[in-house]
C-alpha atoms as a PDB file:
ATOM      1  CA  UNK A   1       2.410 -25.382  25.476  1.00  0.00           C
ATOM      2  CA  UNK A   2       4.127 -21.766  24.417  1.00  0.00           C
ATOM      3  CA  UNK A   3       1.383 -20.571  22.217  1.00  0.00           C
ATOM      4  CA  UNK A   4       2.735 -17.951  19.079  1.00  0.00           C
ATOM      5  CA  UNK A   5       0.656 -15.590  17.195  1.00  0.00           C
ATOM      6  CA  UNK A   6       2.488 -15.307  13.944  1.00  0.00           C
ATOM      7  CA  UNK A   7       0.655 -12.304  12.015  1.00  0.00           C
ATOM      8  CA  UNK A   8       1.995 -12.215   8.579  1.00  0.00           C
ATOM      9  CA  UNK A   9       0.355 -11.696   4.901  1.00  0.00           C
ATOM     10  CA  UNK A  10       2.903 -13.353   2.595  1.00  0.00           C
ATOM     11  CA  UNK A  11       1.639 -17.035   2.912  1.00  0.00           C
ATOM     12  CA  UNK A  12       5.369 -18.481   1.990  1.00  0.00           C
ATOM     13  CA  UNK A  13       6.557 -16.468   4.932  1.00  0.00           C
ATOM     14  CA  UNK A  14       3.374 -17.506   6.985  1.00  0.00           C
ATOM     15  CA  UNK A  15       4.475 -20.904   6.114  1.00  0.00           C
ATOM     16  CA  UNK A  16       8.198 -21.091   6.804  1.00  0.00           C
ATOM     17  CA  UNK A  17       7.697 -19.511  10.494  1.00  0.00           C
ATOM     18  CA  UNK A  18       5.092 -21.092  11.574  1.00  0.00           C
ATOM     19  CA  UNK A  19       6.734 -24.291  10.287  1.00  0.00           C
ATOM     20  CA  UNK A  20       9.851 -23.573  12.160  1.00  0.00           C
ATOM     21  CA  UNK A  21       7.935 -22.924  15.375  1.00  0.00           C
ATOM     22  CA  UNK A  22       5.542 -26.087  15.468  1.00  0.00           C
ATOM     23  CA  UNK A  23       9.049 -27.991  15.033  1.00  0.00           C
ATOM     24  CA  UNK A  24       9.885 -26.169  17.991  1.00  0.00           C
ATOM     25  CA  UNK A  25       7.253 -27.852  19.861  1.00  0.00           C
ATOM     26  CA  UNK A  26       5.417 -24.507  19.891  1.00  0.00           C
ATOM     27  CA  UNK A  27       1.744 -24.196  19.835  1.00  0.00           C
ATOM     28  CA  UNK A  28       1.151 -22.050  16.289  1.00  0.00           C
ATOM     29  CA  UNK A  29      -2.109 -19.432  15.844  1.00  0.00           C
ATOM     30  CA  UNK A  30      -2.040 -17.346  12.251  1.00  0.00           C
ATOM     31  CA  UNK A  31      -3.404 -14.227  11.742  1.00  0.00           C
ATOM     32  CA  UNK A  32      -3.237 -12.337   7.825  1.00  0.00           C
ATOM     33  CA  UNK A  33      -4.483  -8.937   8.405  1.00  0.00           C
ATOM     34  CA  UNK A  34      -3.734  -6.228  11.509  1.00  0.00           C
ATOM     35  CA  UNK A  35      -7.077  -6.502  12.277  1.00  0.00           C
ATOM     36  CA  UNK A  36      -7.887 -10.362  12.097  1.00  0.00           C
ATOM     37  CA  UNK A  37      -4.644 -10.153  14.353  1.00  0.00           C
ATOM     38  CA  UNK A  38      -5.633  -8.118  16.967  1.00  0.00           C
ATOM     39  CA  UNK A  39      -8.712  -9.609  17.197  1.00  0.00           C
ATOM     40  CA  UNK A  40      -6.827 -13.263  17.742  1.00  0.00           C
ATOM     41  CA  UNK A  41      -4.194 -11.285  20.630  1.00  0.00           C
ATOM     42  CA  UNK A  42      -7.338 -10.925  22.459  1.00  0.00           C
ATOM     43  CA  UNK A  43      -9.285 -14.206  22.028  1.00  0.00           C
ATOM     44  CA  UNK A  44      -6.060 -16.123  22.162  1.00  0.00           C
ATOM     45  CA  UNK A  45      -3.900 -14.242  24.731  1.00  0.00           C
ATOM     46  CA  UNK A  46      -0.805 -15.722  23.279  1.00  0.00           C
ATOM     47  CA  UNK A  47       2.509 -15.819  24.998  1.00  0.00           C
ATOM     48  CA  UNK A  48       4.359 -14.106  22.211  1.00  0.00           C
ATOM     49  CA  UNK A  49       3.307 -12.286  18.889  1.00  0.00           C
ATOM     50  CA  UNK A  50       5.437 -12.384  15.282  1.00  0.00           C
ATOM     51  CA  UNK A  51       4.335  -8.899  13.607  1.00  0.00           C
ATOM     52  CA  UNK A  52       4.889  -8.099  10.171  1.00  0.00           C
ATOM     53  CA  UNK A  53       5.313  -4.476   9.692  1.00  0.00           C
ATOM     54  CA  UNK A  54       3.839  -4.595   5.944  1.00  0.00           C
ATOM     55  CA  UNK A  55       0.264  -5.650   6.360  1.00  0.00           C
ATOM     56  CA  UNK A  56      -3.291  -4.895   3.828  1.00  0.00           C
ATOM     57  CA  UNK A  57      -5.493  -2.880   6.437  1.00  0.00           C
ATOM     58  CA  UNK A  58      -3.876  -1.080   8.825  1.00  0.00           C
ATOM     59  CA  UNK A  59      -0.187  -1.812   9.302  1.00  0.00           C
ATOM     60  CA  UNK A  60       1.848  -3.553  11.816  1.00  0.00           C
ATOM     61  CA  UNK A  61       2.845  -0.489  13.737  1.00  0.00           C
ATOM     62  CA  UNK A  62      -0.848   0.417  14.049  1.00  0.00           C
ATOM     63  CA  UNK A  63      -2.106  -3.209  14.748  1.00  0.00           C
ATOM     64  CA  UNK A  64       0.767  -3.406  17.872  1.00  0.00           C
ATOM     65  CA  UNK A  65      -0.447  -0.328  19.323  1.00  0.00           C
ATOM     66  CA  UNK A  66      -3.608  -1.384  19.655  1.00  0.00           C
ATOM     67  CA  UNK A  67      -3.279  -4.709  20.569  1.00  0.00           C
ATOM     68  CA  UNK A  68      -0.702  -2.096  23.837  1.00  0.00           C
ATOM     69  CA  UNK A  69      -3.804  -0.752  24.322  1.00  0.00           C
ATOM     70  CA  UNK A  70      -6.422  -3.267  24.324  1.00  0.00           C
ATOM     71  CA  UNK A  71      -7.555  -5.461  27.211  1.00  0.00           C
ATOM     72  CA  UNK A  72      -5.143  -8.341  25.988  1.00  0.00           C
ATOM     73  CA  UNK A  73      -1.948  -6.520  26.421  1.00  0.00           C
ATOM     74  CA  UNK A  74      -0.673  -8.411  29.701  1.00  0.00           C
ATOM     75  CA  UNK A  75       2.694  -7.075  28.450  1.00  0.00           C
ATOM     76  CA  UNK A  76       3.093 -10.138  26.072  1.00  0.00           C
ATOM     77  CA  UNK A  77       6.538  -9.748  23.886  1.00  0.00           C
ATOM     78  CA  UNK A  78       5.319  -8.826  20.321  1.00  0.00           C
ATOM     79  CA  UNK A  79       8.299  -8.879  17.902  1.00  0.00           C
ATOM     80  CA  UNK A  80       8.386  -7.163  14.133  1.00  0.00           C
ATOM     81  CA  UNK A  81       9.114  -9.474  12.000  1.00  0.00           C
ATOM     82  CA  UNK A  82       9.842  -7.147   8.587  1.00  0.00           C
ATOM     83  CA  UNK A  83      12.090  -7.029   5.858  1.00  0.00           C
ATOM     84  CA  UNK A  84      11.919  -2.877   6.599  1.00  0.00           C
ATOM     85  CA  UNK A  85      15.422  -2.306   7.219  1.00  0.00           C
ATOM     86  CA  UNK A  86      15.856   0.970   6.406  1.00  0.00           C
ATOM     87  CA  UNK A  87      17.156   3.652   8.755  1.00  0.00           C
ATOM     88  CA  UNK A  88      14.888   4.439  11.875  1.00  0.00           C
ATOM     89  CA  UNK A  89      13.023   1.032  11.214  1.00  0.00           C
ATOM     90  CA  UNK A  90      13.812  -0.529  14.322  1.00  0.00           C
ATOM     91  CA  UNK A  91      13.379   2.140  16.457  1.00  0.00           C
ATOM     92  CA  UNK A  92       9.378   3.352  14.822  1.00  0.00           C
ATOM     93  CA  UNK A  93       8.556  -0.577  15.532  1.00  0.00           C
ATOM     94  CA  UNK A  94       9.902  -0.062  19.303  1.00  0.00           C
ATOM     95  CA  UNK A  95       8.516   2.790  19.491  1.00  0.00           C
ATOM     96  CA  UNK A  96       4.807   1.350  18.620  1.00  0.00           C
ATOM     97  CA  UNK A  97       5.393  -1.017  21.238  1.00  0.00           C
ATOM     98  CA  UNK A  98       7.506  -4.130  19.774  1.00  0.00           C
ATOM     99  CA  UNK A  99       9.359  -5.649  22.417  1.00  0.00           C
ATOM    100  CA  UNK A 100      12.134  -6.903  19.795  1.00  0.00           C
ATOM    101  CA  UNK A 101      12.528  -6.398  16.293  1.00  0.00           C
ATOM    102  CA  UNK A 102      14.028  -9.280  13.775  1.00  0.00           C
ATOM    103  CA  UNK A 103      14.676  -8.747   9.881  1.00  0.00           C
ATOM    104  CA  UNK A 104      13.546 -10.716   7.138  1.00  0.00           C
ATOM    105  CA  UNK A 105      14.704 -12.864   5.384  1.00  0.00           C
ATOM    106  CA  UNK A 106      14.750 -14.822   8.406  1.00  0.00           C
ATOM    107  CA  UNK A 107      17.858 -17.454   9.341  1.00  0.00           C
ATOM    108  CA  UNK A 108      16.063 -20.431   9.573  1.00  0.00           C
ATOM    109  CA  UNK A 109      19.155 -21.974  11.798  1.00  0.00           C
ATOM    110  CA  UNK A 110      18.890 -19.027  14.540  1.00  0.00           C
ATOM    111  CA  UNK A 111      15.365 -18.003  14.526  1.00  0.00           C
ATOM    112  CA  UNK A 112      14.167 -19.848  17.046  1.00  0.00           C
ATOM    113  CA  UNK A 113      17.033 -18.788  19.664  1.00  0.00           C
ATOM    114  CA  UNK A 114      15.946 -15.511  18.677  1.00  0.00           C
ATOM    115  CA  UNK A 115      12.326 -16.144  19.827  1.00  0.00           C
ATOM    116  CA  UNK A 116      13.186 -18.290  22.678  1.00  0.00           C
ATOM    117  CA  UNK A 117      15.114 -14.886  24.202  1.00  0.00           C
ATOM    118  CA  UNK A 118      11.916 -13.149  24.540  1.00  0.00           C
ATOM    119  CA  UNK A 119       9.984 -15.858  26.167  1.00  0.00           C
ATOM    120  CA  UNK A 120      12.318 -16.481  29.040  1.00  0.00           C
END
């Protein structure tokens, strides 16, 4: 089973995604903070990582990076997952190392297509 690491401090959010993706027949892990998250990319190994950008601790730019340059990086897609949408967003997340980048609020009817693209 596809195993997701959905890191992500607004609980409703949390919710709604990971509810979306256990529909999906994926297998769901849920991290709150950057840290607790990069500490569950490298127990977990997941195949694919949800970041929020807007995170208490350090942020989601910070938390991708090192989760690039930890031992669990096997070059697993990690995808922002932010309602930052301003000018430049897209390109700071890919330039932290996000493979993709998808804005909030999320469309609950193409989400998972979205996801699915960076798993094949």
């Amino acid at each position: 089973m596809t195993k997701v690491l959905v890191i992500e401090d607004n609980e409703r959010n949390r919710y709604l995604i990971s509810f979306l993706l256990k529909g999906a027949g994926y297998e769901v892990i849920e991290a709150i903070t950057g840290e607790e998250g990069i500490e569950t990319a490298m127990r977990e190994r997941p195949d694919l990582v949800l970041m929020d950008i807007q995170l208490p601790g350090i942020d989601g730019y910070e938390a991708t990076r090192r989760i690039r340059a930890s031992p669990a990086d096997t070059k697993v897609p990690i995808i922002a997952l932010t309602s930052n949408a301003m000018t430049g967003d897209r390109e700071r997340a890919l330039a932290a190392g996000c493979t993709g980048y998808i804005e909030k609020p999320i469309n609950t009817d193409t989400i998972i297509g979205e996801i699915q693209k960076y798993l094949r």
